[in-house]
Protein backbone atom coordinates (compact mmCIF):
# COMPACT_ATOMS: atom_id res chain seq x y z
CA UNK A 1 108.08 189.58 143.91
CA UNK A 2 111.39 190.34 142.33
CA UNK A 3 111.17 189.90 139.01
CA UNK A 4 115.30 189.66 138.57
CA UNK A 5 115.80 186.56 141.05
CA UNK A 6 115.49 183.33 139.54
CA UNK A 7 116.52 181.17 141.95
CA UNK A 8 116.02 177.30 141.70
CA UNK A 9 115.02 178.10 137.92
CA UNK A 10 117.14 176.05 135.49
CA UNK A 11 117.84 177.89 132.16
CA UNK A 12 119.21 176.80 128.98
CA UNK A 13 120.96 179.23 126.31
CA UNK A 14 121.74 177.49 122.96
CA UNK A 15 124.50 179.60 121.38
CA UNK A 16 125.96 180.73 124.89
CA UNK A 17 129.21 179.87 125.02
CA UNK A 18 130.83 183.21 123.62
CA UNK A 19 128.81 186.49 122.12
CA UNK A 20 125.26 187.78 123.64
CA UNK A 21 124.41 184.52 124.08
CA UNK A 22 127.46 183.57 126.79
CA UNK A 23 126.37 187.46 128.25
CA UNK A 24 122.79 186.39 128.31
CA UNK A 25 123.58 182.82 130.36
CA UNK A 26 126.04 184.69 132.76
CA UNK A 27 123.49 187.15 133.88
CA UNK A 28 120.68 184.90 134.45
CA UNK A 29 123.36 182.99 136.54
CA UNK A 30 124.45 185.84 138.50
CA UNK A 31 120.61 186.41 139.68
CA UNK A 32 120.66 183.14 140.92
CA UNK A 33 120.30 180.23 138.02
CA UNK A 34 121.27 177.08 137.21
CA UNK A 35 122.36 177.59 133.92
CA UNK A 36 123.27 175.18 130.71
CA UNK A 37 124.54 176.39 127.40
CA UNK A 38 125.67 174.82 124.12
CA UNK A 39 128.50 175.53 122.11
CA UNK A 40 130.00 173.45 118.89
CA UNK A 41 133.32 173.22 120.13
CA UNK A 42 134.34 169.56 122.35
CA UNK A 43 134.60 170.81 126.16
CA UNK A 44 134.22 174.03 128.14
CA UNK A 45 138.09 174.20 128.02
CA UNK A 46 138.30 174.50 124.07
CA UNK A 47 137.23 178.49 124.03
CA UNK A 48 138.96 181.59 126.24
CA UNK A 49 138.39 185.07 127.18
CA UNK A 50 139.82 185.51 123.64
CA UNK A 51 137.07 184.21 121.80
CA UNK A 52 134.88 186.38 124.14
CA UNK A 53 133.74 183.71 126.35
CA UNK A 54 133.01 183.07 130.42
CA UNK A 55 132.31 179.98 131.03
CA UNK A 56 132.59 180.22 134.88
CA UNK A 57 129.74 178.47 136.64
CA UNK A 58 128.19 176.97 133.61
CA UNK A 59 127.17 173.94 132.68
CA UNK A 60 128.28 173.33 129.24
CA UNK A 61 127.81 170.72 126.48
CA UNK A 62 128.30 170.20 122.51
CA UNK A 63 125.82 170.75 119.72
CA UNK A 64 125.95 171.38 116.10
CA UNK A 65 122.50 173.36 115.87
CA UNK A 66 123.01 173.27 112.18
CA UNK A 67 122.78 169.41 112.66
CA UNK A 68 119.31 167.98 112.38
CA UNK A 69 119.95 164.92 113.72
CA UNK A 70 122.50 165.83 116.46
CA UNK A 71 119.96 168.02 118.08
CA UNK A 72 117.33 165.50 117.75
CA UNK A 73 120.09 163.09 119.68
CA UNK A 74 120.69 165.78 122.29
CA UNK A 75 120.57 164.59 125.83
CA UNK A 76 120.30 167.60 128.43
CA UNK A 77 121.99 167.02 132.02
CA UNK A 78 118.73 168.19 133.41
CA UNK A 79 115.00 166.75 133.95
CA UNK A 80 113.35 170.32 134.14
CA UNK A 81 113.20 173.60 132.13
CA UNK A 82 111.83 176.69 132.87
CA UNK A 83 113.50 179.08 130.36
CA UNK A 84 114.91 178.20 126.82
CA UNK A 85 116.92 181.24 124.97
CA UNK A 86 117.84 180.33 121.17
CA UNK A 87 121.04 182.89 120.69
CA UNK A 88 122.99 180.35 118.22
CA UNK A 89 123.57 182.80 114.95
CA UNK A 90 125.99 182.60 112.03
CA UNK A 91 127.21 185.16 109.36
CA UNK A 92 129.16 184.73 105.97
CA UNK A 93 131.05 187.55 104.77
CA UNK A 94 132.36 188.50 101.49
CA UNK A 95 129.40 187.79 99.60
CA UNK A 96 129.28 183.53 100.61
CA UNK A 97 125.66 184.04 101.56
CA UNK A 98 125.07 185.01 97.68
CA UNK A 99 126.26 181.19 97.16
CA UNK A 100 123.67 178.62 97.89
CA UNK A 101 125.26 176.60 99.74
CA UNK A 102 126.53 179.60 102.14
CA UNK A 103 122.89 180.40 102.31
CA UNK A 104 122.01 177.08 103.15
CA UNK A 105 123.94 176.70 105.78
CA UNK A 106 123.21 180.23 107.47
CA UNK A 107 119.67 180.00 106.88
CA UNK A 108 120.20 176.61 108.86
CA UNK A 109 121.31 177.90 112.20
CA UNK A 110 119.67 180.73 111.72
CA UNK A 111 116.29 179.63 111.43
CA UNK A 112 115.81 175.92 111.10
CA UNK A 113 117.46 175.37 114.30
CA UNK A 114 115.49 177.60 116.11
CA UNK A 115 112.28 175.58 115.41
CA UNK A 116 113.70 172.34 116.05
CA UNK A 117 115.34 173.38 119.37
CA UNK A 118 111.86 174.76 120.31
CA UNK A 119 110.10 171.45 119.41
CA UNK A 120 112.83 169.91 121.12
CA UNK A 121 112.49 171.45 124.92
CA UNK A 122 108.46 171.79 124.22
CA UNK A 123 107.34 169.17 126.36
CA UNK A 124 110.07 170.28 129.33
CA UNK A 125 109.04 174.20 128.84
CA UNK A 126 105.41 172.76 128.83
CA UNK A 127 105.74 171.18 132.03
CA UNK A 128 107.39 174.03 133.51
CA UNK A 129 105.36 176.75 132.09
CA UNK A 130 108.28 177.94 131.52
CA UNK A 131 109.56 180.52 128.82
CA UNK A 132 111.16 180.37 125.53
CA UNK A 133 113.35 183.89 124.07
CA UNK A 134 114.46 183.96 120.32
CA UNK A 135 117.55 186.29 119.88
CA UNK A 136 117.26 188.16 116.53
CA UNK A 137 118.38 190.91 115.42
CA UNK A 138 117.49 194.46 114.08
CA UNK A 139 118.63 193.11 110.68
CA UNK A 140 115.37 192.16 110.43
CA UNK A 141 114.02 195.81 109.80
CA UNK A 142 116.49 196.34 107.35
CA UNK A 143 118.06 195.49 104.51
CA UNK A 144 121.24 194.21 104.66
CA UNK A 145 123.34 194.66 101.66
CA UNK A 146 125.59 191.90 101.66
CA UNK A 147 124.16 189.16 103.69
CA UNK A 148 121.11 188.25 102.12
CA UNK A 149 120.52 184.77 104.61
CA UNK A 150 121.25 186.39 107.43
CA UNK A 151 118.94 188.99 107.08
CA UNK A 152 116.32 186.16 105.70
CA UNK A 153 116.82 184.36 108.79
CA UNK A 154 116.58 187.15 111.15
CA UNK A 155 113.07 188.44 109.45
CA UNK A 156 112.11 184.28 110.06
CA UNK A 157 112.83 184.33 113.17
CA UNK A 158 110.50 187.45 114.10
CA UNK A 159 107.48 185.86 112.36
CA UNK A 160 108.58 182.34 114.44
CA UNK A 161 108.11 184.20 117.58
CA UNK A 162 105.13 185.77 116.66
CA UNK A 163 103.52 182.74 115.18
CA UNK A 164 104.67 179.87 118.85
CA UNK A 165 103.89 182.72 120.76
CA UNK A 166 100.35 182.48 119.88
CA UNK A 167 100.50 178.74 119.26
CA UNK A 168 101.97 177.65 122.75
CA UNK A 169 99.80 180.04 124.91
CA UNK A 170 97.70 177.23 125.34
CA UNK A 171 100.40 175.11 127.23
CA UNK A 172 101.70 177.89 129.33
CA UNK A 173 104.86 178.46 127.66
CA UNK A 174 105.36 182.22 126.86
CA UNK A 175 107.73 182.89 123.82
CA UNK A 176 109.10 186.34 123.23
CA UNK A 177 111.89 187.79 121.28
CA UNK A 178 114.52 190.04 121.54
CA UNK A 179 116.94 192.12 118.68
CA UNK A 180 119.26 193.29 120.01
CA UNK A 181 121.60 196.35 117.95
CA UNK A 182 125.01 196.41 116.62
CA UNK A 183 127.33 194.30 119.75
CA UNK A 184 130.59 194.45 120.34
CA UNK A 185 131.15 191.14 120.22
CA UNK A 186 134.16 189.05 119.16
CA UNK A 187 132.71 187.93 115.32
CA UNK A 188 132.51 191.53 114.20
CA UNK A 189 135.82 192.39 115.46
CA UNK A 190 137.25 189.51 113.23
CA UNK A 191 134.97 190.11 110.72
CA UNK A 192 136.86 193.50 110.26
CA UNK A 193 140.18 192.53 110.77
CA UNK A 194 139.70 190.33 107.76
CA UNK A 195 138.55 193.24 105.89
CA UNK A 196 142.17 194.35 104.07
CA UNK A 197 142.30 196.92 101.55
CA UNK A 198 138.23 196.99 100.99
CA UNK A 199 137.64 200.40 100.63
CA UNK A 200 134.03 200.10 101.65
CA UNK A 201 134.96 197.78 104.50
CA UNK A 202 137.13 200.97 105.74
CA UNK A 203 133.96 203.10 105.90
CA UNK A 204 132.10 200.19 107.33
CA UNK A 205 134.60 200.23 110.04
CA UNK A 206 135.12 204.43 110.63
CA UNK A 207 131.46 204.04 111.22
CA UNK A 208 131.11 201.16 113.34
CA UNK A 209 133.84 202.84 115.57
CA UNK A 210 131.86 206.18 115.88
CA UNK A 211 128.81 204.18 117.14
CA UNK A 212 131.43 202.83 119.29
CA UNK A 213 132.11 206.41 120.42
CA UNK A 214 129.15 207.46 121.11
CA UNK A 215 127.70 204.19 122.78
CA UNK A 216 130.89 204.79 125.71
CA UNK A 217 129.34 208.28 125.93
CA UNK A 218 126.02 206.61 126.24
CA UNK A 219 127.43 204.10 128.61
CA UNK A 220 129.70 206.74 131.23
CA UNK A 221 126.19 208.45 131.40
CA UNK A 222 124.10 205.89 132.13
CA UNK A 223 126.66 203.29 133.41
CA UNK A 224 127.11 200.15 131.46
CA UNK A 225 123.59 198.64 131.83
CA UNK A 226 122.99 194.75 131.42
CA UNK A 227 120.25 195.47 128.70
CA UNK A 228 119.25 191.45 127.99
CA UNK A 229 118.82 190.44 131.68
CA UNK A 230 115.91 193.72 132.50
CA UNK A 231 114.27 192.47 129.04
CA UNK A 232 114.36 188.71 130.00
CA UNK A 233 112.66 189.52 133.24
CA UNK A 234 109.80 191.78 131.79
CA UNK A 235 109.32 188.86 129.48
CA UNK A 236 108.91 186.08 132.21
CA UNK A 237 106.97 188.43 134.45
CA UNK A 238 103.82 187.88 132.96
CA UNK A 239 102.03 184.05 132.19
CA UNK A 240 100.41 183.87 128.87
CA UNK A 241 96.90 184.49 129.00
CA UNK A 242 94.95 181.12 128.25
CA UNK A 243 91.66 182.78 127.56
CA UNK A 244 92.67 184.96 125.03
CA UNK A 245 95.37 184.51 122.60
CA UNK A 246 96.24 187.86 121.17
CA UNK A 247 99.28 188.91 118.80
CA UNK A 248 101.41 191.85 119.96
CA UNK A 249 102.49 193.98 117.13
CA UNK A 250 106.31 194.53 117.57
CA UNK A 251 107.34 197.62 118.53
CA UNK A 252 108.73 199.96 115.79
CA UNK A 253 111.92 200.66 115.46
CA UNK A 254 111.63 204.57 115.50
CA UNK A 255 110.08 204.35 119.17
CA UNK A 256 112.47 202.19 120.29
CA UNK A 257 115.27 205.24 119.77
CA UNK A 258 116.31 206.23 122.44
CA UNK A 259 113.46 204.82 124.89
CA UNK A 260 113.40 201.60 126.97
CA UNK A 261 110.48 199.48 127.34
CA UNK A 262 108.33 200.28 130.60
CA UNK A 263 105.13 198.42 130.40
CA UNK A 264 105.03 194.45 130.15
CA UNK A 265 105.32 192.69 127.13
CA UNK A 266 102.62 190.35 125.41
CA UNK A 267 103.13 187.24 124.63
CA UNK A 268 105.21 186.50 120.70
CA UNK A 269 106.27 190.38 120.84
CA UNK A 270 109.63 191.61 119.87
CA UNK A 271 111.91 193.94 121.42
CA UNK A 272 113.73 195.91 119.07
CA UNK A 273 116.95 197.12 121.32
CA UNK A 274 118.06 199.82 118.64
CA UNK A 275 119.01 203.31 119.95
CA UNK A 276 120.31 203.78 123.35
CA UNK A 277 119.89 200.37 124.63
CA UNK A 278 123.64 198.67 124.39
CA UNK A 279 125.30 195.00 125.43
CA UNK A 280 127.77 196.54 127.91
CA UNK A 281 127.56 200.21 126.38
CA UNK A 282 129.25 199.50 123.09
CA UNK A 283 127.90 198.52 119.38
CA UNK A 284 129.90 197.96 116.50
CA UNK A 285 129.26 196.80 113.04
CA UNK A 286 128.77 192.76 112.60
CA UNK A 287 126.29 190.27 114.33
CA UNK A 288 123.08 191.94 115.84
């Protein structure tokens, strides 16, 4: 069996039309999926290469995850699932998330939406036995100075994982989650040209690019590896075990320096992708 084709499997990623989440859906695509993602803008032809997205070969169509009621409404364009991946995420800089209404609305998409888009596809992923992946973040085994929702959400969305993991063994579905490290991705990039004449936002950034460094070091070594797509296998290789519903500990982040994972992964674990595992070689400072 190869554990990288997923032919004739249909896949939705909520939160992939730009970011990890638009890498994520164009790598299960290229090993052979029919593959759906969501995006709050009106039509595929709204976002560019600019605003880091490939749309190519998608099927895409609008929701406001931070919307109760419009993902309640949501009508997918297909009758079966077999893998749902939750990579919708929002940040506010400059110290909005202190303001509760910036919290609010982070905490929202962060977190809220995440349970009700699970709820959502739990009947299709049922019938399936298909496969549901949360993207977090390694915020969540940190703190993070200025973005107290963000990292709130984040540390939710580990315990979610842990918590459906256990609680939809029964049906077959097998929910997993991954956190991924510091992505070059285009909200960071903004996020620091917005910065100005913040002196700590300078350091911030002289930082951010030596990770940046020494990830394309990493990377010309190694060669740019598709990290998300050799997780997302190891976590579909294996059915949940209906006999026995265990809790996997998730893995700490000081073992995950530098190493990759090589045995399979139970069943509402969490990868922690800090250290030398890198979206397309590079990390810089922003959305995890």
């Amino acid at each position: 069996m190869n554990e990288l084709d997923f032919s004739g499997k249909q896949v939705l990623v909520v939160g992939g039309s730009s970011g990890i989440g638009n890498g994520i859906a164009q790598a299960f695509r290229a090993k052979g999926a029919r593959v759906a993602v969501c995006g709050t803008r009106a039509q595929a032809s709204d976002y560019s290469a600019e605003d880091g997205s490939d749309l190519a070969g998608l099927s895409y169509a609008q929701l406001d995850v931070s919307d109760p009621q419009a993902v309640a409404a949501f009508k997918p364009s297909f009758d079966r699932l077999d893998v749902l991946v939750l990579a919708q995420g929002a940040v506010i800089y400059r110290r909005g998330e202190f303001q509760m209404d910036g919290f609010r609305k982070v905490m929202e998409v962060n977190l809220m939406s995440l349970m009700a888009c699970a709820t959502k596809f739990h009947e299709m992923l049922a019938a399936a036995k298909g496969s549901l992946i949360i993207v977090s973040s390694t915020a969540a085994y940190h703190s993070t100075m200025g973005n107290p929702a963000y990292n709130a959400s984040k540390t939710g969305a580990m315990g979610l994982t842990r918590t459906l993991g256990e609680a939809w063994a029964e049906d077959g579905i097998r929910v997993n989650g991954i956190a991924p490290g510091l992505v070059d991705t285009n909200r960071p990039r903004r996020h620091q040209d917005d910065q100005g004449d913040d002196g700590k936002s300078e350091a911030a950034g002289r930082r951010a690019r030596a990770h940046s460094v020494a990830a394309a070091r990493h990377a010309r070594r190694h060669g740019r590896r598709r990290v998300v797509p050799r997780f997302a296998a190891r976590l579909l290789h294996r059915r949940p075990d209906h006999h026995r519903r265990r809790r996997a500990d998730p893995l700490a982040e000081e073992q995950a320096q530098g190493s990759q994972v090589s045995s399979p992964i139970d069943a509402g674990s969490f990868h922690n992708g800090q250290g030398s595992d890198f979206w397309d070689g590079e990390r810089v400072r922003g959305q995890g």
